[in-house]
Structure formats: C-alpha cells, structure tokens
N, C-alpha and C. Protein backbone atom coordinates (compact mmCIF):
# COMPACT_ATOMS: atom_id res chain seq x y z
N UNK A 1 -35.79 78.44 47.06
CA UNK A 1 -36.22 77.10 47.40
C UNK A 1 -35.62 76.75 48.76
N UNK A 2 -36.48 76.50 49.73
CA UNK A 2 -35.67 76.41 51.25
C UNK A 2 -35.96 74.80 51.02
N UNK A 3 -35.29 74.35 51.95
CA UNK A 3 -34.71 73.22 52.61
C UNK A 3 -36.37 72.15 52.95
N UNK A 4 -37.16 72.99 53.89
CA UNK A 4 -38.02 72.22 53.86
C UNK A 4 -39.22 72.13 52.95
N UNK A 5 -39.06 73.02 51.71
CA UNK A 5 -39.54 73.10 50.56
C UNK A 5 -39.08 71.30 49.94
N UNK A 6 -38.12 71.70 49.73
CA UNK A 6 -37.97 69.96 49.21
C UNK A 6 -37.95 69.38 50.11
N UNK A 7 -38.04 69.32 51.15
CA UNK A 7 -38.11 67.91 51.87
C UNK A 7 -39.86 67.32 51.89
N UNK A 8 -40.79 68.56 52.02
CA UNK A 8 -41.94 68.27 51.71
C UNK A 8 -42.75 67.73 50.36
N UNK A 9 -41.77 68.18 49.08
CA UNK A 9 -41.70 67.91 48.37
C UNK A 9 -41.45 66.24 47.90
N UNK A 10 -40.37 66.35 48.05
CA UNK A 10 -40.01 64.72 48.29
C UNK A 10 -40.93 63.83 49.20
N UNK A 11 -41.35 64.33 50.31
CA UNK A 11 -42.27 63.39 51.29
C UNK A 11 -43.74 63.10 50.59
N UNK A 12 -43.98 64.31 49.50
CA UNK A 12 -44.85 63.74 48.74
C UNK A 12 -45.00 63.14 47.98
N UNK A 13 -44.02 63.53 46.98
CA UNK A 13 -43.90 61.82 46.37
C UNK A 13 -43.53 60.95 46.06
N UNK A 14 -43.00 60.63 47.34
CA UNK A 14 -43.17 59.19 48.04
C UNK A 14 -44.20 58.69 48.63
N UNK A 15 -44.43 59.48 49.20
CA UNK A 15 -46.10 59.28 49.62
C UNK A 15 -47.38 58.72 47.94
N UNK A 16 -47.17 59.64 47.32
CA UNK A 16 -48.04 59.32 46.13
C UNK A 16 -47.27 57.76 45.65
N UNK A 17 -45.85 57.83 45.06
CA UNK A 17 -45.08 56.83 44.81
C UNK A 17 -46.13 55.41 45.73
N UNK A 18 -45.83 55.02 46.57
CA UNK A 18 -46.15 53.90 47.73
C UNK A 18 -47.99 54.32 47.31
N UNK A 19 -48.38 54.95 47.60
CA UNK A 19 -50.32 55.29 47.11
C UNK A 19 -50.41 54.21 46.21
N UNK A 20 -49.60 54.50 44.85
CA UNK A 20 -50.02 54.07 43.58
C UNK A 20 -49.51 52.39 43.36
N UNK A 21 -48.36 52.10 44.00
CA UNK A 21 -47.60 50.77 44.18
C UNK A 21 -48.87 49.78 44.80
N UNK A 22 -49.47 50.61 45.81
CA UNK A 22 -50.17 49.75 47.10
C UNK A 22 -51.21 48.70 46.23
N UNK A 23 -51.99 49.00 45.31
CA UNK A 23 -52.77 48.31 45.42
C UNK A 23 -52.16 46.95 43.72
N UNK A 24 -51.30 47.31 43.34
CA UNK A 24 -50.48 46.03 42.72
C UNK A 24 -50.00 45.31 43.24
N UNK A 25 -49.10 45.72 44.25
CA UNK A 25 -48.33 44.95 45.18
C UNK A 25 -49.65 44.24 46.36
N UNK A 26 -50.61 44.59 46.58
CA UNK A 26 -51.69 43.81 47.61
C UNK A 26 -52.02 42.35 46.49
N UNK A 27 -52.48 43.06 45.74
CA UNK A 27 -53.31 41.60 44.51
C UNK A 27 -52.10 40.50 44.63
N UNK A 28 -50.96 41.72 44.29
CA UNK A 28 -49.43 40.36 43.68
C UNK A 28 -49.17 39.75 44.92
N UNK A 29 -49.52 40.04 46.60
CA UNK A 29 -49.63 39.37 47.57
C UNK A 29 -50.85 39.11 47.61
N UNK A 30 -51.85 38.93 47.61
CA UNK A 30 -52.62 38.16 47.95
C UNK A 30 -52.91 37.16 47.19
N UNK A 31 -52.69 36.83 45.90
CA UNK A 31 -52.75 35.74 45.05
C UNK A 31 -51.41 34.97 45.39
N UNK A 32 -50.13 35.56 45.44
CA UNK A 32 -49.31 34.75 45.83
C UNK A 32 -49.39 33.96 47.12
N UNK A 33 -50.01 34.53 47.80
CA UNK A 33 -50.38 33.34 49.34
C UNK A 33 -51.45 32.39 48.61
N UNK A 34 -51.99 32.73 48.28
CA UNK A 34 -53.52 31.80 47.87
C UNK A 34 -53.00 30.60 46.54
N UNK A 35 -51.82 31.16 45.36
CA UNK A 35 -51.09 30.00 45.07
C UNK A 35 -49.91 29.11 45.77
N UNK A 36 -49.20 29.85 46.91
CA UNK A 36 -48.45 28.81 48.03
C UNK A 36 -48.88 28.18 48.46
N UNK A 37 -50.39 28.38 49.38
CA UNK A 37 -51.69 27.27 50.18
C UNK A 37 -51.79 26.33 49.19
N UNK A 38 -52.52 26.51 47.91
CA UNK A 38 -52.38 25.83 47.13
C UNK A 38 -51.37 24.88 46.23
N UNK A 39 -50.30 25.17 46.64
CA UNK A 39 -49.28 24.55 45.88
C UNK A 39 -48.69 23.44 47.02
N UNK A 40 -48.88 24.12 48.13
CA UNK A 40 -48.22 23.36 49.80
C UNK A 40 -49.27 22.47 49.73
N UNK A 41 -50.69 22.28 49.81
CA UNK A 41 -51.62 21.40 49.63
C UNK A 41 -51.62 20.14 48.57
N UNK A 42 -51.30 20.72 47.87
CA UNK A 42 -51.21 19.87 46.19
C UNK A 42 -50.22 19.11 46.26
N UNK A 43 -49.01 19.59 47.12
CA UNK A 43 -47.74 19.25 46.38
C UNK A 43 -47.19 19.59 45.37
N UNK A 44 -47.79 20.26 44.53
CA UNK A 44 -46.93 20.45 43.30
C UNK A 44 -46.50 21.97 43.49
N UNK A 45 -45.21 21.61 42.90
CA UNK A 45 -43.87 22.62 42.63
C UNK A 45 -43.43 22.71 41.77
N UNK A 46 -44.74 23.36 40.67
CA UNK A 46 -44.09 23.77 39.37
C UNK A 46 -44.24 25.56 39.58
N UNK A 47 -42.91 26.42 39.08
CA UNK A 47 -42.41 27.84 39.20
C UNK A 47 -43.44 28.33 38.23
N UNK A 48 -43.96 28.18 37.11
CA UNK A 48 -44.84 28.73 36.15
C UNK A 48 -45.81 28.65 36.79
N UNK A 49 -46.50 27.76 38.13
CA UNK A 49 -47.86 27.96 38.51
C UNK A 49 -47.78 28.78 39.79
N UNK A 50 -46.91 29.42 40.32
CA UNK A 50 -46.63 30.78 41.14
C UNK A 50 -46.82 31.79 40.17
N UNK A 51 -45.85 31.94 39.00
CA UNK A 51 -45.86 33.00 38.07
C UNK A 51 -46.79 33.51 37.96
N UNK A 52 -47.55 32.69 36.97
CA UNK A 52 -48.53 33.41 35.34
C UNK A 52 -50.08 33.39 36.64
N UNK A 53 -50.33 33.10 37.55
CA UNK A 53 -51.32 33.96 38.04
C UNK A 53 -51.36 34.96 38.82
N UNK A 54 -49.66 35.56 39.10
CA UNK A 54 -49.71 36.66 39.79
C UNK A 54 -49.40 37.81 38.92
N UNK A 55 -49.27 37.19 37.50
CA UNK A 55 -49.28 38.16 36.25
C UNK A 55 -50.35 38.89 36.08
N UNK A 56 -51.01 37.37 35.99
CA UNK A 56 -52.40 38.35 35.10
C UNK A 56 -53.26 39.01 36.74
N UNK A 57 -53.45 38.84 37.64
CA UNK A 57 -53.82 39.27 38.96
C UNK A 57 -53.68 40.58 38.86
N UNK A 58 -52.36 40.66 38.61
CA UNK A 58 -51.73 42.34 39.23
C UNK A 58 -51.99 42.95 37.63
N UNK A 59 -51.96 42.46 35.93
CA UNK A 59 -52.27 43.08 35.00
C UNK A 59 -54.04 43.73 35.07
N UNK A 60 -54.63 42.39 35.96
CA UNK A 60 -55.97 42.89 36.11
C UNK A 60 -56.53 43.97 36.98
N UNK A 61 -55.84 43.70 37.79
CA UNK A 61 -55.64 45.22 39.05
C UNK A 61 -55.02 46.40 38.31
N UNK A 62 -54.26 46.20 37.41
CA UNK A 62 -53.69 47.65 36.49
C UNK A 62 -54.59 47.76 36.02
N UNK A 63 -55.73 47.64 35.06
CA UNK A 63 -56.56 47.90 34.32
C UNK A 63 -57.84 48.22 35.11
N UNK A 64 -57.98 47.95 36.53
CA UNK A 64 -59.22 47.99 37.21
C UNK A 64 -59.01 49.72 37.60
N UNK A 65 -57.68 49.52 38.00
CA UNK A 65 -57.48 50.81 39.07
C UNK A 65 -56.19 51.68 37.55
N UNK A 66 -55.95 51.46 37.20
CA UNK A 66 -55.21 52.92 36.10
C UNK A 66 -56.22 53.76 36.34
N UNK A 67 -57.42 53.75 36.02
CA UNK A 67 -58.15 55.52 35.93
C UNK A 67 -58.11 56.08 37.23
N UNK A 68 -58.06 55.44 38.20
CA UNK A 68 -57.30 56.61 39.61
C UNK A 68 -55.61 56.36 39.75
N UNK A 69 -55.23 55.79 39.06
CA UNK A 69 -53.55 56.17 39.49
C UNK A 69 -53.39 56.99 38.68
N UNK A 70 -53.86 57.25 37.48
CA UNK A 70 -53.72 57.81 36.25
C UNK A 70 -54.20 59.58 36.93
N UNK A 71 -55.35 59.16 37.87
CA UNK A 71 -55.76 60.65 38.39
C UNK A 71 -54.70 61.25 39.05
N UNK A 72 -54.72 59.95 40.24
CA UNK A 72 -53.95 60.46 41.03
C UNK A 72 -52.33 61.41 41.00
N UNK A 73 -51.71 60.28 39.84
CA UNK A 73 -50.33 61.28 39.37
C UNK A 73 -50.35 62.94 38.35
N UNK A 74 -51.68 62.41 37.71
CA UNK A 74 -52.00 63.91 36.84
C UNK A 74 -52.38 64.97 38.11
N UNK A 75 -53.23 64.82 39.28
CA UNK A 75 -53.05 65.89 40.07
C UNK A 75 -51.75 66.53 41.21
N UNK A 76 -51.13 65.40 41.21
CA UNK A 76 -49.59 65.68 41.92
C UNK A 76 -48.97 66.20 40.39
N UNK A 77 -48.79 66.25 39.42
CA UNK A 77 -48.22 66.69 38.60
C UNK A 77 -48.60 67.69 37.99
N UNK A 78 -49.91 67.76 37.90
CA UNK A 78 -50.31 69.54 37.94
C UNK A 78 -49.98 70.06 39.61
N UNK A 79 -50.00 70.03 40.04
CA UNK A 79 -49.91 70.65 41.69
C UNK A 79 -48.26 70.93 41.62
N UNK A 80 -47.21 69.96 41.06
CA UNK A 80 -46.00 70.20 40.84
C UNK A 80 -45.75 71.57 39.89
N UNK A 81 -46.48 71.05 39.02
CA UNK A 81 -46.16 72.16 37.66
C UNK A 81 -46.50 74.04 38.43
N UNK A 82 -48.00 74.34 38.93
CA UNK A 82 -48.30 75.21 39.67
C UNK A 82 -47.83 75.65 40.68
N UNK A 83 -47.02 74.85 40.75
CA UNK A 83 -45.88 75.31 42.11
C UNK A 83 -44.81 76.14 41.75
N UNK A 84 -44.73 76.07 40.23
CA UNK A 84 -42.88 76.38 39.95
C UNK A 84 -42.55 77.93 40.06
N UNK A 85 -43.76 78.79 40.04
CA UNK A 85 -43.83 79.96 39.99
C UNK A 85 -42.88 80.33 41.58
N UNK A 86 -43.96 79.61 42.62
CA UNK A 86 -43.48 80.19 44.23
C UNK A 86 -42.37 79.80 44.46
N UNK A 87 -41.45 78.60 43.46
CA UNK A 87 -39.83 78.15 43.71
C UNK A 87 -38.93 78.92 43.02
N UNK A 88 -39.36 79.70 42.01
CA UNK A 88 -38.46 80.76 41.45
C UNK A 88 -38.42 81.86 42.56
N UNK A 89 -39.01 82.41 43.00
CA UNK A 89 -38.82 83.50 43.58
C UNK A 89 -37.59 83.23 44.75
C-alpha cells in the first residue's frame, strides 16, 4: 500500500462524503433563507418556525434523492471492496 494509494483513497471519499451531504445541506439552506425573509418580514421570532420546516425540507430531499446516494455509496463501496486484492500485494 504506497502512500499515494491512500491519499487517493481518502481524496475519494471525501469527495463522495461532500457529493452525498450536497444536496441536504442545499434544501436545509435554501429553506432556511426563505424562512429568515420570512420571519424578518413578519416579525415573528418564534425558533420552532426556523426548525420544523427545515426538517421536513431536508427529510423530503432524503427520500427524493436516497436512490442515488444509496447508488452512489454502493458503487464507491464495491470499487473499495475490488480493490483489496491490488492492496495486499
């Protein structure tokens, strides 16, 4: 196992890591601006009306997009597994 064996290793996934984050973390920002406008407009400053719609936002974005994160980590994880042969040697 050389040196830049894992480092490429690692650069991938992190790379996949941040892939799969990206599109929860976009919804959980973009609803959270769209309830601040809204809350700065309104005036009202109640903490449960930031919360519970960046819950269900980002639960709904898990359920939209799981069948490609779900891909996406099963093929970095077969691609890991098929690798282990060329790291023994």
């Amino acid at each position: 196992m050389t040196p830049e064996f894992v480092i490429s290793l690692a650069s991938e996934a992190i790379q996949t890591v941040l892939l799969l984050a990206l599109p929860l973390l976009g919804v959980g920002l973009v609803v959270g601006l769209i309830v601040a406008v809204l809350q700065a407009t309104t005036q009202i400053q109640e903490m449960t009306l930031s919360f519970v719609p960046k819950i269900v936002a980002v639960l709904l974005a898990l359920l939209a997009a799981a069948p490609w994160m779900l891909n996406k980590i099963t093929n970095f994880t077969i691609q890991l597994i098929t690798s282990i042969p060329q790291v023994i040697h």
